[in-house]
N, C-alpha and C. Protein backbone atom coordinates (compact mmCIF):
# COMPACT_ATOMS: atom_id res chain seq x y z
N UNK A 1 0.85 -1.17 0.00
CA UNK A 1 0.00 0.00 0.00
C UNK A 1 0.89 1.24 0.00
N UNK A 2 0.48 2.37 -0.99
CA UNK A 2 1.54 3.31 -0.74
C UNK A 2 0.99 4.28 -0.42
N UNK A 3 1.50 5.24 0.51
CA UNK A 3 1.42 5.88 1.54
C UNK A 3 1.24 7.33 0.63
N UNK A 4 -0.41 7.70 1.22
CA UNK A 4 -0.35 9.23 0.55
C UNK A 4 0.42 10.37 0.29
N UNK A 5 0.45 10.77 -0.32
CA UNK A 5 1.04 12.41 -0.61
C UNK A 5 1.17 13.55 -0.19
N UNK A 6 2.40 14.16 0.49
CA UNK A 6 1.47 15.19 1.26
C UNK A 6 1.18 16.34 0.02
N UNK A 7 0.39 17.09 0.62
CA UNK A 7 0.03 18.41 0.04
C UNK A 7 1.13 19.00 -0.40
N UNK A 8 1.05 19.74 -1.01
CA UNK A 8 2.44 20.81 -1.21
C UNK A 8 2.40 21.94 -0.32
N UNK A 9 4.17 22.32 0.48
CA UNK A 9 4.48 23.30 0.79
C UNK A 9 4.01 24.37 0.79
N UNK A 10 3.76 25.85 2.23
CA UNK A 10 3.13 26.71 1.44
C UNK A 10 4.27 27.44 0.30
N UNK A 11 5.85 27.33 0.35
CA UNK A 11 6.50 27.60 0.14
C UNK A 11 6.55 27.04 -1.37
N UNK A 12 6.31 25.82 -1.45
CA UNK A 12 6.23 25.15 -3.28
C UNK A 12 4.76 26.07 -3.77
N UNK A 13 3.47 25.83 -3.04
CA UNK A 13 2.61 27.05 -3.75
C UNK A 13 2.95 27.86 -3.98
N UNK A 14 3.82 28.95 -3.62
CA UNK A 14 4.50 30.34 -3.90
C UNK A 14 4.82 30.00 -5.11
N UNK A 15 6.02 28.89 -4.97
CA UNK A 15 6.93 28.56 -6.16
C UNK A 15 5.80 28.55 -7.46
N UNK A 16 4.82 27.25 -7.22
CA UNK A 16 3.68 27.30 -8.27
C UNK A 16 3.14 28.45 -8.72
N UNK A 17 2.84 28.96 -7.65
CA UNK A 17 1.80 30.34 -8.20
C UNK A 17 2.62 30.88 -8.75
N UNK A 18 3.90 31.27 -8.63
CA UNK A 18 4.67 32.47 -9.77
C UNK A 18 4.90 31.79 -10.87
N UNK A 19 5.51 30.21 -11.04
CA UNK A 19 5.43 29.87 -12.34
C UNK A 19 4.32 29.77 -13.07
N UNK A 20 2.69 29.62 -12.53
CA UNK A 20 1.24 29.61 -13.24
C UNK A 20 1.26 31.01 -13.76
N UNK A 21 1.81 32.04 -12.89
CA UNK A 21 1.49 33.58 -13.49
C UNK A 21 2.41 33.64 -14.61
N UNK A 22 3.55 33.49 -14.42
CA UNK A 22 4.53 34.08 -15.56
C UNK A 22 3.70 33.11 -17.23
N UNK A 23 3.82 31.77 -16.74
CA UNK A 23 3.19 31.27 -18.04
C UNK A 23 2.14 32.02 -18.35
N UNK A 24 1.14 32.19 -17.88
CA UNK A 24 -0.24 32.87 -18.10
C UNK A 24 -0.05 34.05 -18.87
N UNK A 25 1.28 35.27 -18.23
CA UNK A 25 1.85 36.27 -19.04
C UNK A 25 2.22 35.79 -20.25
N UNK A 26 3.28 34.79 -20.47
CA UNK A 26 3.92 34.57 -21.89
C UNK A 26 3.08 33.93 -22.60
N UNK A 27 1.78 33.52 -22.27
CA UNK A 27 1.21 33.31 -23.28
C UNK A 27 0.02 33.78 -23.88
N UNK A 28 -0.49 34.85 -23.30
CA UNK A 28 -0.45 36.37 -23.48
C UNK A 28 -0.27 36.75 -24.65
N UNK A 29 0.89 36.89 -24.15
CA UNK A 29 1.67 37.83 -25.00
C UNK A 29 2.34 37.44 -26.48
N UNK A 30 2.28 36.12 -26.29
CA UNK A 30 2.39 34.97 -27.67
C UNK A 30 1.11 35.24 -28.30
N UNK A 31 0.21 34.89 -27.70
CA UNK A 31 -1.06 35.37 -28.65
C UNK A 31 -1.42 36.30 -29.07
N UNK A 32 -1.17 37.54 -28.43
CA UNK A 32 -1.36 38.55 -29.06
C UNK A 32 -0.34 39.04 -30.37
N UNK A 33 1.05 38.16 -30.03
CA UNK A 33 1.54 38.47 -31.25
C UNK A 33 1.24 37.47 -32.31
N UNK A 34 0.77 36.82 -32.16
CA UNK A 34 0.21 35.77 -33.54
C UNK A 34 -0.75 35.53 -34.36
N UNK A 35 -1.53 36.74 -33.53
CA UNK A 35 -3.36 36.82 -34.18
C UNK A 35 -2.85 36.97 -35.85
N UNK A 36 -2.03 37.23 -36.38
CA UNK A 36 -1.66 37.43 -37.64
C UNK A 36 -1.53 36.16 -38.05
N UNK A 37 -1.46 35.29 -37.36
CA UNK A 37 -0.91 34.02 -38.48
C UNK A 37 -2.48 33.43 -38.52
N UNK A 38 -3.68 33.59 -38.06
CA UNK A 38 -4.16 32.75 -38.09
C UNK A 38 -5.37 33.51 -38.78
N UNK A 39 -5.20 34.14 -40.08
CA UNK A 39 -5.73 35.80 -40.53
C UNK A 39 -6.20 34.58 -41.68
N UNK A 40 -7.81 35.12 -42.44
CA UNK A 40 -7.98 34.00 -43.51
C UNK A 40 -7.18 33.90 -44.68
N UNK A 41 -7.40 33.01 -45.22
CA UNK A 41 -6.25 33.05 -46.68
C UNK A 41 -6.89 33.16 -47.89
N UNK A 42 -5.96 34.03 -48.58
CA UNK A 42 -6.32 34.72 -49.80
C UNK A 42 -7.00 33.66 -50.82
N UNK A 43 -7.95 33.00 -51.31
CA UNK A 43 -8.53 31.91 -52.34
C UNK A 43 -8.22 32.83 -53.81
N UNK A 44 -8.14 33.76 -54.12
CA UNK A 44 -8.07 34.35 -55.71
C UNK A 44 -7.13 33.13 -56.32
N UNK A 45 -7.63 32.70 -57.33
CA UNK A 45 -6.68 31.32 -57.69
C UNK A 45 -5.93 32.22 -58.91
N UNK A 46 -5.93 33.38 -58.78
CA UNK A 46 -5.19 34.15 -59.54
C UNK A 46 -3.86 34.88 -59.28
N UNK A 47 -3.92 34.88 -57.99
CA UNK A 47 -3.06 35.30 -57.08
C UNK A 47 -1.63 34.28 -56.69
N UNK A 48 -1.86 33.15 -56.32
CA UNK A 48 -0.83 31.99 -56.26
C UNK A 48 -1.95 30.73 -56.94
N UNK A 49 -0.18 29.90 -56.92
CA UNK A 49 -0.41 28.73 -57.47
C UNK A 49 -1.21 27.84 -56.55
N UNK A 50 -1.70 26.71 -56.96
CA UNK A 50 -2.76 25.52 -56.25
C UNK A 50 -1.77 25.07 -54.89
N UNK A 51 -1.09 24.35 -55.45
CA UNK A 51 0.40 23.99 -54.03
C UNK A 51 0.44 25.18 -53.46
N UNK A 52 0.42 26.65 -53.69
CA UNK A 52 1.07 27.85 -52.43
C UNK A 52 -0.30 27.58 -51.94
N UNK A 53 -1.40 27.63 -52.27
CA UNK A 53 -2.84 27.86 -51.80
C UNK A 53 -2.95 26.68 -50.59
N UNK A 54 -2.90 25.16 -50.98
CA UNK A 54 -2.86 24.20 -50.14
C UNK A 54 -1.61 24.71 -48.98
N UNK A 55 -0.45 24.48 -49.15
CA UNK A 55 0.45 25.32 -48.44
C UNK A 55 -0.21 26.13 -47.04
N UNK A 56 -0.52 27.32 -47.82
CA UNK A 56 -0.81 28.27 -46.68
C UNK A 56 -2.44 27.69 -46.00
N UNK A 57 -3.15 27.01 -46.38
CA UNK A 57 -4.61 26.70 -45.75
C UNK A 57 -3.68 25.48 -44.52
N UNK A 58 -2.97 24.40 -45.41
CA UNK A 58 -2.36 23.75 -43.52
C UNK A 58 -1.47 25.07 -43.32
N UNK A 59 -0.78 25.61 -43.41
CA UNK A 59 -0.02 26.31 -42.41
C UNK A 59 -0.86 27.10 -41.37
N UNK A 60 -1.90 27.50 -41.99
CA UNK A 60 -3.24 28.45 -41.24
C UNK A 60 -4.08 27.13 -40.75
N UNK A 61 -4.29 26.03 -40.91
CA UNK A 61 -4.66 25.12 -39.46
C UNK A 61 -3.57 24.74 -38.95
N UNK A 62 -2.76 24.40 -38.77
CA UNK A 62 -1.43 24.12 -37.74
C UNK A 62 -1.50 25.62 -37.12
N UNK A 63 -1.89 26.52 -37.74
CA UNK A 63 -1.59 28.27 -36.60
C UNK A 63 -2.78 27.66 -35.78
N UNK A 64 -4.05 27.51 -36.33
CA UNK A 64 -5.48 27.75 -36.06
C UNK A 64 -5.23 26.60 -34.70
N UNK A 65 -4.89 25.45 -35.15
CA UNK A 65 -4.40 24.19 -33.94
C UNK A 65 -3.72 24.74 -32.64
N UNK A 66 -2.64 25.06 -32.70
CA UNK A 66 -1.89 25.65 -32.18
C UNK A 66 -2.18 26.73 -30.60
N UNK A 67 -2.74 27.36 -31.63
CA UNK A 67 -3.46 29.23 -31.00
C UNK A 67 -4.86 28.33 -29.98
N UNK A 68 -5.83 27.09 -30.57
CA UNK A 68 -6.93 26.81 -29.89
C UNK A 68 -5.84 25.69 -28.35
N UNK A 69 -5.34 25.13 -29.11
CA UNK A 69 -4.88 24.48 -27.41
C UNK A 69 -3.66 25.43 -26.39
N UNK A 70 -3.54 26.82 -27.18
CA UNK A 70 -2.61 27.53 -26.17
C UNK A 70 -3.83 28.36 -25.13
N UNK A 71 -5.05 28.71 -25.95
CA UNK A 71 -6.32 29.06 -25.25
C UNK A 71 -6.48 28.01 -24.03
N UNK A 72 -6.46 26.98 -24.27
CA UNK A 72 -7.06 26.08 -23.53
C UNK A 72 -5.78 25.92 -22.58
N UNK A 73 -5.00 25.56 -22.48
CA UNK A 73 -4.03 26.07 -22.00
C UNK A 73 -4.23 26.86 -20.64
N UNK A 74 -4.13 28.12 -21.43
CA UNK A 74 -4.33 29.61 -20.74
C UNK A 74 -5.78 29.25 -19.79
N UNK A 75 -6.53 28.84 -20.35
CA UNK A 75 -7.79 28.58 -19.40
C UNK A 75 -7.78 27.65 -18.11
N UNK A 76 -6.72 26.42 -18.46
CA UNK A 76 -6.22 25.92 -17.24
C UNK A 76 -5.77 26.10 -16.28
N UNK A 77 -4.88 27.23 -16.84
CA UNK A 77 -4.01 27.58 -15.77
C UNK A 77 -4.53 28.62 -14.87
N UNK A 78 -5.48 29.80 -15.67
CA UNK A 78 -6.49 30.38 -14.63
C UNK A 78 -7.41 29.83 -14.06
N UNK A 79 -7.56 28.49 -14.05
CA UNK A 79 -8.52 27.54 -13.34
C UNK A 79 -7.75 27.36 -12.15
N UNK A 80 -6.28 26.89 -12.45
CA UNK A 80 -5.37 26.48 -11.37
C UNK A 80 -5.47 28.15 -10.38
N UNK A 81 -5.02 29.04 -10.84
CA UNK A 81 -4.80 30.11 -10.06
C UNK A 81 -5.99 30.58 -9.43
N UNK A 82 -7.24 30.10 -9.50
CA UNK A 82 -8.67 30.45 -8.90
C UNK A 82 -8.39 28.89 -7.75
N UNK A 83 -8.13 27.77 -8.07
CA UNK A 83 -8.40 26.82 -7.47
C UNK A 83 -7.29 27.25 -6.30
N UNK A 84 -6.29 27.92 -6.33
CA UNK A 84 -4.70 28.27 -5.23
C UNK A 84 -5.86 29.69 -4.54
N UNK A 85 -6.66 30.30 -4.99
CA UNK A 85 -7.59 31.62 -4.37
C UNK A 85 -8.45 30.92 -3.70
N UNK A 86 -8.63 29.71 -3.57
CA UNK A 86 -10.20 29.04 -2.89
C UNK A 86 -9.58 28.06 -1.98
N UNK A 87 -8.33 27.88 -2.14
CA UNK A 87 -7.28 27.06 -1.18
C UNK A 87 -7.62 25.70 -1.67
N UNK A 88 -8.17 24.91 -2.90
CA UNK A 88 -8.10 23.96 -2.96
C UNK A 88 -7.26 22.76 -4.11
N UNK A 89 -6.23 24.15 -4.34
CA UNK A 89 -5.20 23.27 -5.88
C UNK A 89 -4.62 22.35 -4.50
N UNK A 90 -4.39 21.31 -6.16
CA UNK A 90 -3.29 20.99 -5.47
C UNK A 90 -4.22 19.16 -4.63
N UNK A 91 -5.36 19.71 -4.68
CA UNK A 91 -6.77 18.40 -4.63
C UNK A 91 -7.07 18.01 -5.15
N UNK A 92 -7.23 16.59 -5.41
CA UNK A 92 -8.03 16.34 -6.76
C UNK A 92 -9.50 15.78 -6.75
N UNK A 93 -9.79 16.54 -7.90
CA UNK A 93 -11.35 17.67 -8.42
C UNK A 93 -12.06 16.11 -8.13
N UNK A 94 -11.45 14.57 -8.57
CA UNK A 94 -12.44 13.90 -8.54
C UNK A 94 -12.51 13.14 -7.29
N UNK A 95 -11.37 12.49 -6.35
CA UNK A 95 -11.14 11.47 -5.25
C UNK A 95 -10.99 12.34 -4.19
N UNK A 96 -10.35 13.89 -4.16
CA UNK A 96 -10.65 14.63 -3.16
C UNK A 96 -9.32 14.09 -2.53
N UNK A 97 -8.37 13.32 -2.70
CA UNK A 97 -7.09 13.07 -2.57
C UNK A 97 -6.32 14.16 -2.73
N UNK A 98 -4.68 14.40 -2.44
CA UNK A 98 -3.70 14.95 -2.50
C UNK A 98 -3.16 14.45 -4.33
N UNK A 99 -2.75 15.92 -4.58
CA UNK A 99 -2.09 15.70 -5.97
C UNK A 99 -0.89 15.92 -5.50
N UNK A 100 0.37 14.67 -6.18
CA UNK A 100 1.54 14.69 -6.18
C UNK A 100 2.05 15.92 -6.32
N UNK A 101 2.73 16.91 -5.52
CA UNK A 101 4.22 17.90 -5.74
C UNK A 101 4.48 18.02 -7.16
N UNK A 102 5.19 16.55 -7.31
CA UNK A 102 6.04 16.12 -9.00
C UNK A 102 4.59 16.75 -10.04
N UNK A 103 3.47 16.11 -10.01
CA UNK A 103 2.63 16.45 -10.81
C UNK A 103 2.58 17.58 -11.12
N UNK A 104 2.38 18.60 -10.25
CA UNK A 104 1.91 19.90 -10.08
C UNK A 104 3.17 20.75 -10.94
N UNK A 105 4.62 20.34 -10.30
CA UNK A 105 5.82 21.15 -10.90
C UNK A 105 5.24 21.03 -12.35
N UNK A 106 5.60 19.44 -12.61
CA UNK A 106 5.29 19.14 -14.19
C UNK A 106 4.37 19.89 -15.20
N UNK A 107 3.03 19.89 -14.02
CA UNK A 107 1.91 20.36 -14.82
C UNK A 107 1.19 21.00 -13.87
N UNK A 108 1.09 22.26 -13.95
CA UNK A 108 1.12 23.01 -12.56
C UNK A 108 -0.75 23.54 -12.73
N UNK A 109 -1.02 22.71 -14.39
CA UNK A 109 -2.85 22.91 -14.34
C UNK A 109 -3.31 21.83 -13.71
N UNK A 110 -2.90 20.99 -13.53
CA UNK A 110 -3.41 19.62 -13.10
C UNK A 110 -4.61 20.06 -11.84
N UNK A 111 -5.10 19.33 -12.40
CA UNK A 111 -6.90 19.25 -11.18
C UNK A 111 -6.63 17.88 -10.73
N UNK A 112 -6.68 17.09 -11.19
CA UNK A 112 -6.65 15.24 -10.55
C UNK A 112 -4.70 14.62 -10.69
N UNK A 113 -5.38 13.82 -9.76
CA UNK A 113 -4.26 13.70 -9.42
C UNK A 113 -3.61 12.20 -10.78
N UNK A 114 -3.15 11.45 -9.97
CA UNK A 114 -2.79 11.06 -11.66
C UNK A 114 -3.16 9.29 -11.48
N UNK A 115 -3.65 8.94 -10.51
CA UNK A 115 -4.83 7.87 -10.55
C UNK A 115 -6.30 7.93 -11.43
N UNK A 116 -6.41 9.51 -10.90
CA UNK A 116 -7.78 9.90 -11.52
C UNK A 116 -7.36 10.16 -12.96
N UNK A 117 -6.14 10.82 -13.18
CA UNK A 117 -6.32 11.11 -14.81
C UNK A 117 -6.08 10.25 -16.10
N UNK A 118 -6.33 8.46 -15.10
CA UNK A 118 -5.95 7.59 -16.36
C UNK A 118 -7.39 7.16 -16.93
């Protein structure tokens, strides 16, 4: 039987909470500089060739891909930083157990712990 987890440090929450903020900033700030890549693409079949046309439509879903799971992302992690405001990161959302330390560094959105997230 292995022996629960403790909670994390208030001292590792600190640690967490500044690395959840800074990510939250840089990616930000990534998105705001990329709203350009994911701008519609020109169809005039007069304009480029068939290959540049295919070309730029995946390059504009790989942006479009990209930009939707950095959202989601970003939404996690202000989930995490509301769940550290209500005192309950760091719990997991489904067994109400302790989430591993390691987890949290790793993946500092994590809601369940990693029994629950198989």
């Amino acid at each position: 039987m292995t022996r629960p987890e403790p909670s994390p440090t208030p001292e590792q929450l600190d640690a967490l909470r500044e690395e959840i903020a800074d990510e939250v900033e840089r990616l930000e700030r990534r998105m705001k500089s990329s709203a350009d890549t994911v701008r519609p693409v020109d169809l005039d079949p007069g304009a480029v060739g068939r290959l540049s046309r295919m070309d730029e439509l995946q390059n504009q879903a790989m942006a479009r891909n990209l930009r939707d799971r950095e959202w989601q992302r970003l939404a996690d992690l202000e989930r995490a930083l509301e769940r550290m405001e209500k005192g309950t990161y760091g719990t997991c959302a489904r067994c109400g157990g302790s989430i591993q330390y390691a987890r949290l560094e790793a993946f500092p959105e994590a809601a369940t712990c990693v029994a629950c997230s198989r």
